[in-house]
C-alpha atoms as a PDB file:
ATOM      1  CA  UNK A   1     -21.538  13.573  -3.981  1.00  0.00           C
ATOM      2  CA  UNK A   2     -23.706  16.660  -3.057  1.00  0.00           C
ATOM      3  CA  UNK A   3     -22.303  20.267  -4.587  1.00  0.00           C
ATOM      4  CA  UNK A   4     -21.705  21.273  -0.961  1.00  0.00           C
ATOM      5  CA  UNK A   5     -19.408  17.960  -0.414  1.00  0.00           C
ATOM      6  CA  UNK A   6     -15.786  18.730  -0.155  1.00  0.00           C
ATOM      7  CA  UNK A   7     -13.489  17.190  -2.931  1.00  0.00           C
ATOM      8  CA  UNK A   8     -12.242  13.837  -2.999  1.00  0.00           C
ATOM      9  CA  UNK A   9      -8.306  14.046  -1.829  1.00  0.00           C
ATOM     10  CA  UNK A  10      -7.106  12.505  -5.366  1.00  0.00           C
ATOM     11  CA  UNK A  11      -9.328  12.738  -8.147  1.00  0.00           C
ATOM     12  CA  UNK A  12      -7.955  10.869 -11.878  1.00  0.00           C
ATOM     13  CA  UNK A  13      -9.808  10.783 -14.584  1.00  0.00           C
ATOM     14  CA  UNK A  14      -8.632   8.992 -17.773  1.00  0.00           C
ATOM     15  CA  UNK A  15      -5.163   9.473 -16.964  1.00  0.00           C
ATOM     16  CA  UNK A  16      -2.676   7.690 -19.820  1.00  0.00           C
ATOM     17  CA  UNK A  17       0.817   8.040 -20.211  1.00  0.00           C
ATOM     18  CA  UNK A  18       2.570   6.726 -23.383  1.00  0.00           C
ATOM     19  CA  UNK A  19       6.779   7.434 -22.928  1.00  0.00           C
ATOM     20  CA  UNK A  20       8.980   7.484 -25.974  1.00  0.00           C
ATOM     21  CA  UNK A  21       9.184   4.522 -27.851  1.00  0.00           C
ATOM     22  CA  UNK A  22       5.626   3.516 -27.162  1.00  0.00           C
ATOM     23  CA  UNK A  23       5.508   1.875 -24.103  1.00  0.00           C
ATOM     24  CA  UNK A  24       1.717   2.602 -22.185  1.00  0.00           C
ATOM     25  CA  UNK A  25       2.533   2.566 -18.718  1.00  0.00           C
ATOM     26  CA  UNK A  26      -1.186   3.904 -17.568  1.00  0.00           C
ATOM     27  CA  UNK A  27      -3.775   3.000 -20.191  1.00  0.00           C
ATOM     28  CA  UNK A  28      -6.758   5.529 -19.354  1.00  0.00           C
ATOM     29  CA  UNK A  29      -6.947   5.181 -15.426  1.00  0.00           C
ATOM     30  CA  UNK A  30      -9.503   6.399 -13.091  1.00  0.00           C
ATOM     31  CA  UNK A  31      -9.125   6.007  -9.397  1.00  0.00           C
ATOM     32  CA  UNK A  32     -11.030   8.401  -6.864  1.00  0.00           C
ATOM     33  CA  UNK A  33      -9.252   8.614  -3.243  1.00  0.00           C
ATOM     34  CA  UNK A  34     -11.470   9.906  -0.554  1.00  0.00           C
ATOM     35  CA  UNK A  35     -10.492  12.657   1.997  1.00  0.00           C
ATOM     36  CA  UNK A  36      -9.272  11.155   5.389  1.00  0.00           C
ATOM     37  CA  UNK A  37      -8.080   7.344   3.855  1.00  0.00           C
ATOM     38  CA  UNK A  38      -5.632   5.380   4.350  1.00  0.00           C
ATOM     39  CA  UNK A  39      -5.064   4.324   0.739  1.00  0.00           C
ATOM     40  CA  UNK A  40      -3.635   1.698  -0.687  1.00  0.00           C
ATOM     41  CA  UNK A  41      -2.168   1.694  -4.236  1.00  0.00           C
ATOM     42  CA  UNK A  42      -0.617  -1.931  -4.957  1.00  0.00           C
ATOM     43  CA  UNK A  43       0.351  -3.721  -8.349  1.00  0.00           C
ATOM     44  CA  UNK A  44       3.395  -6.023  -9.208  1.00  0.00           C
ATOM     45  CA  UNK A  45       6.623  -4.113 -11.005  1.00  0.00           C
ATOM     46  CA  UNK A  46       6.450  -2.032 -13.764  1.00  0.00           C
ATOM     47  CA  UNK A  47       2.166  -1.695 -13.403  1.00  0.00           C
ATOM     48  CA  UNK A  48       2.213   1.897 -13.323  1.00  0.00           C
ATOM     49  CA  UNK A  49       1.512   3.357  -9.297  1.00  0.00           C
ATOM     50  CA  UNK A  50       5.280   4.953  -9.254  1.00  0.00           C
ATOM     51  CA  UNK A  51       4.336   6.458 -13.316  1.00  0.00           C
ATOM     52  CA  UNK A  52       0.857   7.720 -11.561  1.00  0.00           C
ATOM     53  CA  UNK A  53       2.833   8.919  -8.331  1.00  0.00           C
ATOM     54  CA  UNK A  54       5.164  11.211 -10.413  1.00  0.00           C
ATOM     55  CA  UNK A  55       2.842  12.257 -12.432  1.00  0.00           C
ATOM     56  CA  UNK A  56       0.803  13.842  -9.068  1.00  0.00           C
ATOM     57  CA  UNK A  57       3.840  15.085  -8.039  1.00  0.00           C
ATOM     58  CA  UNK A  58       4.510  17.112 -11.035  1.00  0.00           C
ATOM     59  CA  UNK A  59       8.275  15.249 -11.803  1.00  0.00           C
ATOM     60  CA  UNK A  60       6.240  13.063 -15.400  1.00  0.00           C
ATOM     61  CA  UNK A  61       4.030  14.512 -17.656  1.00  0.00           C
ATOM     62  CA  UNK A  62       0.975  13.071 -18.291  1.00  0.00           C
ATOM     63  CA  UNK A  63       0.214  11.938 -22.161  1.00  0.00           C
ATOM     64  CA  UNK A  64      -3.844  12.382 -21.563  1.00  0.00           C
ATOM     65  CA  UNK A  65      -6.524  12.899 -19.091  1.00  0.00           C
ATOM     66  CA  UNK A  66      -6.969  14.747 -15.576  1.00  0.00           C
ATOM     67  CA  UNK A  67      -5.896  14.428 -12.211  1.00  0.00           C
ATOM     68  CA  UNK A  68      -7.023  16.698  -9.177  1.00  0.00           C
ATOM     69  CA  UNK A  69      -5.281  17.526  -5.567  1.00  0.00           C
ATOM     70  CA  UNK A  70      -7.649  18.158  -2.739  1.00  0.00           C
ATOM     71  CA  UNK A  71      -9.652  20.038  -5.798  1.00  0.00           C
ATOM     72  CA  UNK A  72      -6.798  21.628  -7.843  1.00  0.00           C
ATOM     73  CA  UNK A  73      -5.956  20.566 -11.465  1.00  0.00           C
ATOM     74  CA  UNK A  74      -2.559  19.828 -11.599  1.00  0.00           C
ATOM     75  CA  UNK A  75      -2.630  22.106 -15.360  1.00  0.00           C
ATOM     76  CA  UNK A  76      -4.636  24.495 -14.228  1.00  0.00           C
ATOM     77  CA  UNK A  77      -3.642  24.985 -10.365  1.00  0.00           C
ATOM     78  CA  UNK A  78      -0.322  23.177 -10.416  1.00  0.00           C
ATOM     79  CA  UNK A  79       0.919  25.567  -7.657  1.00  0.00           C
ATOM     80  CA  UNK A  80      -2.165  24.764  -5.042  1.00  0.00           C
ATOM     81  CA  UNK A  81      -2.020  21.217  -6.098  1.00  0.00           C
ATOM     82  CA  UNK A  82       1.598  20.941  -5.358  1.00  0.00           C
ATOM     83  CA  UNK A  83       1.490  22.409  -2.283  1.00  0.00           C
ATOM     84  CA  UNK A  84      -1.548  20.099  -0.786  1.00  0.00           C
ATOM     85  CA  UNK A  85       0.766  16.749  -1.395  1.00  0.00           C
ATOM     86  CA  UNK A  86       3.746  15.502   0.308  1.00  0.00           C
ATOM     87  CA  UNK A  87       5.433  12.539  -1.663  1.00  0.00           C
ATOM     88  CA  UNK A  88       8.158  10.304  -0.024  1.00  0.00           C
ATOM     89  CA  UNK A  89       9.961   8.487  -3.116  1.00  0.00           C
ATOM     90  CA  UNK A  90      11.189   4.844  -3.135  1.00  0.00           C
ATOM     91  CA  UNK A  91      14.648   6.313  -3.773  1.00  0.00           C
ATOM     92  CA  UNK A  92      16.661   8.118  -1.151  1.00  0.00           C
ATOM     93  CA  UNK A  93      17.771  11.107  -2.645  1.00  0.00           C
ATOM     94  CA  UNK A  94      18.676  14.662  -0.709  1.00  0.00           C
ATOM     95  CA  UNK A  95      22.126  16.759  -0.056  1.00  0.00           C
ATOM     96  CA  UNK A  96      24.502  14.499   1.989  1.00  0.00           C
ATOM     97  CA  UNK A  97      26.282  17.503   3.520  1.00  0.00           C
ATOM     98  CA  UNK A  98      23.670  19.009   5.119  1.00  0.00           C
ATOM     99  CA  UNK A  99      22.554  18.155   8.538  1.00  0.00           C
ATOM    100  CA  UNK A 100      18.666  16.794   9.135  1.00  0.00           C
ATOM    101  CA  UNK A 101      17.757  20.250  10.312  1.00  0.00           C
ATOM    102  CA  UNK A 102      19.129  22.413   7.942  1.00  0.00           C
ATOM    103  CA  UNK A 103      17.368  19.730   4.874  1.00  0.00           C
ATOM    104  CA  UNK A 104      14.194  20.499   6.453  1.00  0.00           C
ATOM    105  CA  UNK A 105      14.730  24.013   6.699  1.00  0.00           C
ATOM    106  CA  UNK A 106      15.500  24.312   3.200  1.00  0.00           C
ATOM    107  CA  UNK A 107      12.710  22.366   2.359  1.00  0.00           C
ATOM    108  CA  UNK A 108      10.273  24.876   3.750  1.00  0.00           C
ATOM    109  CA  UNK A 109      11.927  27.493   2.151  1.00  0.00           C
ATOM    110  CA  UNK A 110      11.320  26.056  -1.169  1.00  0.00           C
ATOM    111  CA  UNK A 111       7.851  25.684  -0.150  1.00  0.00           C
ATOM    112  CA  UNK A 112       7.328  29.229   1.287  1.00  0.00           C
ATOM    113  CA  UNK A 113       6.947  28.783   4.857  1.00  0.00           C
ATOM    114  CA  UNK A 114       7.974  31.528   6.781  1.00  0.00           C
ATOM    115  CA  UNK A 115      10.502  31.342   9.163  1.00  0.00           C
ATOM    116  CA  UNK A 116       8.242  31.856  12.260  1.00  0.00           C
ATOM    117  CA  UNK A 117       5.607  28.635  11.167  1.00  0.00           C
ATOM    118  CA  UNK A 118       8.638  26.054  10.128  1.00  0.00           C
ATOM    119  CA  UNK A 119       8.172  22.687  12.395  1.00  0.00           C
ATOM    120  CA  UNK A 120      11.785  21.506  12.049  1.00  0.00           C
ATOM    121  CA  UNK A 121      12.459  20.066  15.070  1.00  0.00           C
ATOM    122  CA  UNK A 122       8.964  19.248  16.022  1.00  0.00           C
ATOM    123  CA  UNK A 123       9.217  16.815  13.012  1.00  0.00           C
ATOM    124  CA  UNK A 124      12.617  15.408  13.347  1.00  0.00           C
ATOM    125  CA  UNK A 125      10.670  14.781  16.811  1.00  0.00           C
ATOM    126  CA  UNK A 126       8.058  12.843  15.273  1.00  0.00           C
ATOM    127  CA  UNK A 127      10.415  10.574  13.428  1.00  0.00           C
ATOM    128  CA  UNK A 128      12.690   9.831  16.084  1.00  0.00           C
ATOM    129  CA  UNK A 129      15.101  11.909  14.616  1.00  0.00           C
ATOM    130  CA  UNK A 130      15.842  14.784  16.704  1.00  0.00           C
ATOM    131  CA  UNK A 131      18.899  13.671  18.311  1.00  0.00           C
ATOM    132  CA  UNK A 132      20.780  13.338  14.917  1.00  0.00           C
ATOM    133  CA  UNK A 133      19.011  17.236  13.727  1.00  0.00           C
ATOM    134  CA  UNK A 134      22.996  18.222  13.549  1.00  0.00           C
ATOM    135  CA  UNK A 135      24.714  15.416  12.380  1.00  0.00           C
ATOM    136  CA  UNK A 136      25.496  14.999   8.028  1.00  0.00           C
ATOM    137  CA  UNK A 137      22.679  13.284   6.936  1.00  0.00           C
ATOM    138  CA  UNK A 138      25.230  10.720   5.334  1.00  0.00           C
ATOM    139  CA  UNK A 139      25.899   9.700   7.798  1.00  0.00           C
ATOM    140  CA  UNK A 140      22.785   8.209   8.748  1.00  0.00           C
ATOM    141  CA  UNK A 141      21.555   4.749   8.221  1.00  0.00           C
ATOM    142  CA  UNK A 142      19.038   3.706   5.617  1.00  0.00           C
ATOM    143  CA  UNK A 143      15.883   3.393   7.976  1.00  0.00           C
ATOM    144  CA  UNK A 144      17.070   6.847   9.713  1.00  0.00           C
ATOM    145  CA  UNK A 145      16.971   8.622   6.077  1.00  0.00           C
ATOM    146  CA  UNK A 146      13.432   7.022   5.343  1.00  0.00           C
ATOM    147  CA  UNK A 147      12.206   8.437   8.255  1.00  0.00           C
ATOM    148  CA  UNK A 148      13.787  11.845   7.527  1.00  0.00           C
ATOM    149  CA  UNK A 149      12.516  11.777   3.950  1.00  0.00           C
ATOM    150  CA  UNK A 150       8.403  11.554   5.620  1.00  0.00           C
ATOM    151  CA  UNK A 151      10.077  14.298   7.748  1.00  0.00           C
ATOM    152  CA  UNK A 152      10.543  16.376   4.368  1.00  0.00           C
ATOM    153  CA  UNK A 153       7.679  15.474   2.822  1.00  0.00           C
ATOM    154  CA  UNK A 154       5.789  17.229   5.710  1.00  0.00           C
ATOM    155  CA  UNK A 155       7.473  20.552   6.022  1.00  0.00           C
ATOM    156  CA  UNK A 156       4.915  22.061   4.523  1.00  0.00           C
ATOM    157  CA  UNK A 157       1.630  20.698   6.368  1.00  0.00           C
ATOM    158  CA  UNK A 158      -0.195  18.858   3.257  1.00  0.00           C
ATOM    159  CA  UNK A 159      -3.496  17.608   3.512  1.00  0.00           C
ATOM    160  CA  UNK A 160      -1.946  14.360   1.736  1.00  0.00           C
ATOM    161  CA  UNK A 161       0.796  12.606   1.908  1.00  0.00           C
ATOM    162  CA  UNK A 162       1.658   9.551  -0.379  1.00  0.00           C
ATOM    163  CA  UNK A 163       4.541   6.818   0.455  1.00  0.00           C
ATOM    164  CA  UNK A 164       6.368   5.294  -2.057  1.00  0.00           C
ATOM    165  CA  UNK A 165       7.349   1.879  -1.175  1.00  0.00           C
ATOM    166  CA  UNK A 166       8.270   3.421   2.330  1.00  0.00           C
ATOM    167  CA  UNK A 167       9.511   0.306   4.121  1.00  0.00           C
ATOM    168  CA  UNK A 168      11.879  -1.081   1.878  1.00  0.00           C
ATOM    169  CA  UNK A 169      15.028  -2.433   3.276  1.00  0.00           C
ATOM    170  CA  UNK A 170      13.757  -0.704   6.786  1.00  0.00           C
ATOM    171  CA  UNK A 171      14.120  -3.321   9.869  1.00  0.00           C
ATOM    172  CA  UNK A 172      10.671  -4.229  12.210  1.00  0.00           C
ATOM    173  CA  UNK A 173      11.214  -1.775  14.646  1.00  0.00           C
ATOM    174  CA  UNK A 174      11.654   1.309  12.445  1.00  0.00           C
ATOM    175  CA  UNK A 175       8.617   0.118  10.373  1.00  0.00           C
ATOM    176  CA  UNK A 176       6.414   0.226  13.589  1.00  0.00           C
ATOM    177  CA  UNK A 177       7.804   3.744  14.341  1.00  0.00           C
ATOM    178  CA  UNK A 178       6.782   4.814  10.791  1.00  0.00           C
ATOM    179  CA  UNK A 179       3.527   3.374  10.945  1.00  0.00           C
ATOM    180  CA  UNK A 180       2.525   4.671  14.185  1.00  0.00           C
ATOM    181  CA  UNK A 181       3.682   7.958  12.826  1.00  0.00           C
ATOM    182  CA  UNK A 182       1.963   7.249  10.217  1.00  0.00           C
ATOM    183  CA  UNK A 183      -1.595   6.308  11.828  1.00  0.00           C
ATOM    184  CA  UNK A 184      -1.534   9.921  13.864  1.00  0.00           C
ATOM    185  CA  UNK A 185      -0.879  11.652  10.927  1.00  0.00           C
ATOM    186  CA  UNK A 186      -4.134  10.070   9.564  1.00  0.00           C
ATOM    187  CA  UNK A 187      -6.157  10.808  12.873  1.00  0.00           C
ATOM    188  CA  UNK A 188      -4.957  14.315  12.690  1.00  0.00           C
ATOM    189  CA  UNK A 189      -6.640  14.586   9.017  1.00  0.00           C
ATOM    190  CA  UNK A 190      -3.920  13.567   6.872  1.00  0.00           C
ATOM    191  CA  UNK A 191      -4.806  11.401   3.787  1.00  0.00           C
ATOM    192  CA  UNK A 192      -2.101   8.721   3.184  1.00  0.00           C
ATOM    193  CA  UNK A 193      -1.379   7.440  -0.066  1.00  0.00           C
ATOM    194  CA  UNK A 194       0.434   4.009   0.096  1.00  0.00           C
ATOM    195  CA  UNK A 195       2.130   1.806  -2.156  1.00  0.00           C
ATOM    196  CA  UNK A 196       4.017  -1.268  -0.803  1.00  0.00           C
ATOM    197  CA  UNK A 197       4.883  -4.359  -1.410  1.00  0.00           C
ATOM    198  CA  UNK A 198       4.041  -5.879   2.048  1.00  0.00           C
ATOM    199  CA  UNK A 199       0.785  -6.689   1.932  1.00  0.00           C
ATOM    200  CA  UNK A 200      -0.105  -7.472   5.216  1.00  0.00           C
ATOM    201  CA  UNK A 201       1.009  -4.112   5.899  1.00  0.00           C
ATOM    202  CA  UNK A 202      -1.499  -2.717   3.310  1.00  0.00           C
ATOM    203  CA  UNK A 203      -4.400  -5.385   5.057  1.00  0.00           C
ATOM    204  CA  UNK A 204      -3.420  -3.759   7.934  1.00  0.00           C
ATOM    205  CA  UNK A 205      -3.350  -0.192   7.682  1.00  0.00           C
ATOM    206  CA  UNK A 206      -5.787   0.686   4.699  1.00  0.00           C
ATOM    207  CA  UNK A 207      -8.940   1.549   4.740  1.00  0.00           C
ATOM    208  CA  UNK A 208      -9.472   1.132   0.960  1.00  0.00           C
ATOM    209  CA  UNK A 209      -7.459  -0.791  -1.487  1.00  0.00           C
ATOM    210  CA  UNK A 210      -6.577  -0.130  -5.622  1.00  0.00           C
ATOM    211  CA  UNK A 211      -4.655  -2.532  -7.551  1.00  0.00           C
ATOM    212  CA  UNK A 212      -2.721  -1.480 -10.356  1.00  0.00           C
ATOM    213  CA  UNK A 213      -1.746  -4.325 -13.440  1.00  0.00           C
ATOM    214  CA  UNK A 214      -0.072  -3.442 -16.908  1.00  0.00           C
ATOM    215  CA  UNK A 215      -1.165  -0.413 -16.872  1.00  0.00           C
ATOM    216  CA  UNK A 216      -4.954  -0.745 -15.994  1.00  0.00           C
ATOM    217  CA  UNK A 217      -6.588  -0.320 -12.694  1.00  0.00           C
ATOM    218  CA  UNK A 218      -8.379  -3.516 -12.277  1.00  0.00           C
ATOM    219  CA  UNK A 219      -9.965  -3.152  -9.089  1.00  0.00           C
ATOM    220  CA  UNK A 220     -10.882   0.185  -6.030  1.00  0.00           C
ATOM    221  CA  UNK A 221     -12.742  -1.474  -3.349  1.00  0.00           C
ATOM    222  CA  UNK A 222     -12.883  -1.185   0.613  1.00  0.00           C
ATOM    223  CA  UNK A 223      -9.896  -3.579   2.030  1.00  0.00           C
ATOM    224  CA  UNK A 224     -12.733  -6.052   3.795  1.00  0.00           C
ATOM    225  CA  UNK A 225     -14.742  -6.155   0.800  1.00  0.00           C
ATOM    226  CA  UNK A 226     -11.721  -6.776  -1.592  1.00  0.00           C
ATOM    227  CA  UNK A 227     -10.533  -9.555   0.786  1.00  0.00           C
ATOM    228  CA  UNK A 228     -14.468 -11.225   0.957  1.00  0.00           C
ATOM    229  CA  UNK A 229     -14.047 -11.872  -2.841  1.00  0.00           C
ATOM    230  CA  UNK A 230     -11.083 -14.523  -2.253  1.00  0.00           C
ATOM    231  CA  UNK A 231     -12.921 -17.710  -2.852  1.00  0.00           C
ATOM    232  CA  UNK A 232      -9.883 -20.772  -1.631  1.00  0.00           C
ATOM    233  CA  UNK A 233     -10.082 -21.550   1.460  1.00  0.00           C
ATOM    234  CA  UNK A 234      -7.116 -23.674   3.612  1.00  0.00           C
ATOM    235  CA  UNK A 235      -7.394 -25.864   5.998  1.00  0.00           C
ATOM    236  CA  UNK A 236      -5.548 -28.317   7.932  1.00  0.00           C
ATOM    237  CA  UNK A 237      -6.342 -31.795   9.175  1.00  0.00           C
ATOM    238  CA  UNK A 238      -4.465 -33.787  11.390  1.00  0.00           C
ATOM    239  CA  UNK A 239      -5.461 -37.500  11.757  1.00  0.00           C
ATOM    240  CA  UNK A 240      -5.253 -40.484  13.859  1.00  0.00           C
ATOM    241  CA  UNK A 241      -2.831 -42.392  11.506  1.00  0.00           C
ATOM    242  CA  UNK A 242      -0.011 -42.018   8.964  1.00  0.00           C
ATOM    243  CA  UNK A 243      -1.568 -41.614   5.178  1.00  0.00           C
ATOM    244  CA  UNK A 244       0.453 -42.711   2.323  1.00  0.00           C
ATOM    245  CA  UNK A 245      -2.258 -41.727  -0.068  1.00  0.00           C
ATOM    246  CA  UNK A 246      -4.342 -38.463   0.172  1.00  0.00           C
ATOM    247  CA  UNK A 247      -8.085 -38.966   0.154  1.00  0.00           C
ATOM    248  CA  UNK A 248     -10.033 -37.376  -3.168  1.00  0.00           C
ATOM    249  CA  UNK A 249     -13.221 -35.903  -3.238  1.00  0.00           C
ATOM    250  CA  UNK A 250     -15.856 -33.459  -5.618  1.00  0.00           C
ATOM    251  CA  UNK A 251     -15.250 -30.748  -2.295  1.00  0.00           C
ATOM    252  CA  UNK A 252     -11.744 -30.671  -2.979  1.00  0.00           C
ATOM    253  CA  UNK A 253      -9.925 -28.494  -4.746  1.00  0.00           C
ATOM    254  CA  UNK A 254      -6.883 -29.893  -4.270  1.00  0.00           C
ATOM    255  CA  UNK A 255      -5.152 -32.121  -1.051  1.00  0.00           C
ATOM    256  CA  UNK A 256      -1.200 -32.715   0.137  1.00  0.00           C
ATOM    257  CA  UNK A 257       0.329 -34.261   2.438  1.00  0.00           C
ATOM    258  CA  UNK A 258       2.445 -31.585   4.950  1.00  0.00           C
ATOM    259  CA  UNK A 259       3.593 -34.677   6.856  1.00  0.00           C
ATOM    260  CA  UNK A 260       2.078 -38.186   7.441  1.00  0.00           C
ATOM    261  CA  UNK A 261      -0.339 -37.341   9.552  1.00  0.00           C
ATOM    262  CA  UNK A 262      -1.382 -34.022   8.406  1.00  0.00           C
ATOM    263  CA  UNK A 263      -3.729 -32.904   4.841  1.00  0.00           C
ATOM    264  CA  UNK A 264      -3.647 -29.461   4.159  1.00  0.00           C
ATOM    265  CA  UNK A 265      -7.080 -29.196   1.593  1.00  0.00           C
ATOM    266  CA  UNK A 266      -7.791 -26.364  -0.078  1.00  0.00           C
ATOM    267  CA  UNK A 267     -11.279 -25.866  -1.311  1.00  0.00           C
ATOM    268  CA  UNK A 268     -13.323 -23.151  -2.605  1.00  0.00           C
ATOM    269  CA  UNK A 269     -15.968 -21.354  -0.830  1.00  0.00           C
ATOM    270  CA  UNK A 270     -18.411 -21.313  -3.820  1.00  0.00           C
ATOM    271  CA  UNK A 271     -18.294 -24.666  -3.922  1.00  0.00           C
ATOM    272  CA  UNK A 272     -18.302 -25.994  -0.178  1.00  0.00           C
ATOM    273  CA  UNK A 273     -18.304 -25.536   3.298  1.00  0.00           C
ATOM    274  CA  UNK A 274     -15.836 -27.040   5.985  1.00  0.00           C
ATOM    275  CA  UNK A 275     -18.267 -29.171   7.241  1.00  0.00           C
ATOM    276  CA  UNK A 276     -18.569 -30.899   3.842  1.00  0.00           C
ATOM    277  CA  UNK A 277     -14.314 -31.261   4.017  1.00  0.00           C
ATOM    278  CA  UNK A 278     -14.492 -32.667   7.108  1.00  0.00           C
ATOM    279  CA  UNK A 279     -17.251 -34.893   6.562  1.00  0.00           C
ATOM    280  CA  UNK A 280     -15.565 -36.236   3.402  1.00  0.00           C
ATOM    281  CA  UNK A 281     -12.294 -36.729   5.229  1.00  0.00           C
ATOM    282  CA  UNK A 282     -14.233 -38.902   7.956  1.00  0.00           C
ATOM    283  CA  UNK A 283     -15.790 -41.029   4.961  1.00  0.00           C
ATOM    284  CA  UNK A 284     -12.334 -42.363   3.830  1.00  0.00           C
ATOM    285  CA  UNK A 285     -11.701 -44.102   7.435  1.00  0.00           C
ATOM    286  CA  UNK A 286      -9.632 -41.008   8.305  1.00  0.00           C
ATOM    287  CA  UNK A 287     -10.080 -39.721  12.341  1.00  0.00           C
ATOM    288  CA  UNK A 288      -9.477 -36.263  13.157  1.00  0.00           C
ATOM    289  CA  UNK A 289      -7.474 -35.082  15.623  1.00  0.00           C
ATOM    290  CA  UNK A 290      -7.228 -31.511  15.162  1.00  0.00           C
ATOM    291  CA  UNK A 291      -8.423 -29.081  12.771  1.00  0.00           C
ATOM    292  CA  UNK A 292      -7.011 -25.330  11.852  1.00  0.00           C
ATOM    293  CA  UNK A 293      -8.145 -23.409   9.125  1.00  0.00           C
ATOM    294  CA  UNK A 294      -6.621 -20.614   7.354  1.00  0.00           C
ATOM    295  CA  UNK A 295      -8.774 -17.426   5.740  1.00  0.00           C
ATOM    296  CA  UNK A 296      -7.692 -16.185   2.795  1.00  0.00           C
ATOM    297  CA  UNK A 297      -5.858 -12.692   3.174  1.00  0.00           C
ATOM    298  CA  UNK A 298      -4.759 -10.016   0.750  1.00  0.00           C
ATOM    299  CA  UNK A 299      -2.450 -11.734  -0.796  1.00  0.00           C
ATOM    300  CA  UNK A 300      -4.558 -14.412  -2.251  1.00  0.00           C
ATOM    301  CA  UNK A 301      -6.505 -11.874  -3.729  1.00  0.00           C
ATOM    302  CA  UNK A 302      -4.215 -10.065  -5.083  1.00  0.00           C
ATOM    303  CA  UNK A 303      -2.237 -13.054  -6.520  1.00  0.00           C
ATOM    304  CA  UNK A 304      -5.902 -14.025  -8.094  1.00  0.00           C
ATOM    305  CA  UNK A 305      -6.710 -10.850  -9.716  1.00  0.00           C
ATOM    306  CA  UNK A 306      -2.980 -10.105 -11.032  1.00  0.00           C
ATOM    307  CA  UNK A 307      -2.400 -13.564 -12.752  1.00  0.00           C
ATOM    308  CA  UNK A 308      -5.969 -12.913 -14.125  1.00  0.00           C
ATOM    309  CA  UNK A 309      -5.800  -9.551 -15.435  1.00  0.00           C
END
């Protein structure tokens, strides 16, 4: 990075966090989020992205190191570094008795936005909300009050805004309306933050990928590039007779029966090549009928690195 270059959006350094009674929930982290990202932050339960989250958002103190918004210290400039983020929390918390409007409006006041540059309704437009900007907000349903907490989040125009497990318990067509919110947000500047357990929603919508595990980030790499390092490959032969027992060979690393007609082989790349399946699959007497293969996605990398770390 030139001294000219702007800031990263997220910048931790070392960041640890021992709570009472000992437990390390973030064992001297550094993660650097660009400017302009889709981000995603992943890692099973209890590895530390909702500890980190807080702590950015000011609601956990940290036990040790650093941790910079859009180029404020969160000790030193906690002010300027609280007003460049927008979180959305996994839990849905805000003032039942007040309508959608009147939570956004008091949002912005908290924030300082005068009365003349508050977006109310131009948000509660965004998330589909705007017919239900009168009505109690308890009486909304759970995928109305998601959408109303990104709504919050927003009031006052952060450079970044981080989702905390936004699509839980939210049906397909709301989490398309999110996302698509989402993704314009992003064109329009905004840095997104993600964490999710859906991880074809991460494959899909991050540019850039961090995985989280006891603690320990054990891996920041471009979402292509993290999903190149899977090395099992799937895939799927149908042949011209029943099998009753599974052919073996070196290429394989491992072969079942999915009916009996059909071997689903796995095999690693590092190893072999399909040709070399196929070809070994022809040398027991087998003929193929049809082939499909399956490339390995997120989630085999993620299940690899997490049940290694």
């Amino acid at each position: 990075m030139t001294d000219n270059a702007p800031a990263p959006a997220i910048e931790i350094a070392n960041l640890t966090k021992v709570y009472k009674g000992g437990k390390l929930a973030l064992d001297n982290i550094n993660l650097t989020i660009p400017r302009g990202q889709i981000y995603g932050l992943l890692g099973p339960n209890g590895a530390g992205k909702s500890t980190t989250i807080n702590i950015l958002a000011g609601l956990v103190n940290k036990t040790s190191g650093s941790a910079r918004i859009w180029g404020f210290d969160i000790d030193q400039n906690p002010r300027n570094a609280k007003n460049s983020i927008g979180i959305v929390p996994q839990e849905i918390v805000f003032d039942p008795f007040f309508t959608p409007f009147e939570t956004l409006e008091n949002q912005a006041g908290y924030y300082g936005v005068p009365q003349g540059r508050r977006r109310s309704m131009d948000l509660l437009r965004a998330v589909h909300l705007e017919d239900k900007a009168n009505a109690y907000a308890r009486t909304l349903s759970g995928g109305m009050k998601r959408r109303l907490l990104v709504a919050k989040a927003m009031v006052h125009s952060p450079p970044i805004l981080v989702l905390d497990e936004p699509t839980a318990g939210v049906d397909v067509q709301l989490r398309q309306q999110l996302w698509a919110y989402v993704r314009e947000l992003n064109r329009q500047g905004v840095t997104i933050v993600l964490t999710t357990h859906y991880l074809e929603e991460a494959e899909e919508l991050c540019d850039r990928i961090g995985i989280i595990n006891h603690g320990k980030v054990i891996t920041d790499k471009p979402t292509r590039e993290l999903i190149a390092m899977a090395q099992e490959k799937v895939v799927q032969v149908t042949v011209d007779r029943d099998v009753v027992t599974p052919p073996a060979d070196p290429s394989f690393e491992k072969v079942e029966l999915s009916d009996a007609r059909t071997l689903t082989i796995t095999y690693m790349k590092s190893r072999a090549n399909a040709g070399q399946v196929l070809n070994a699959v022809l040398a027991s007497g087998l003929s193929i009928v049809d082939v499909v293969t399956r490339d390995p996605d997120l989630e085999d990398v993620f299940l690899n690195l997490t049940a290694a770390a």
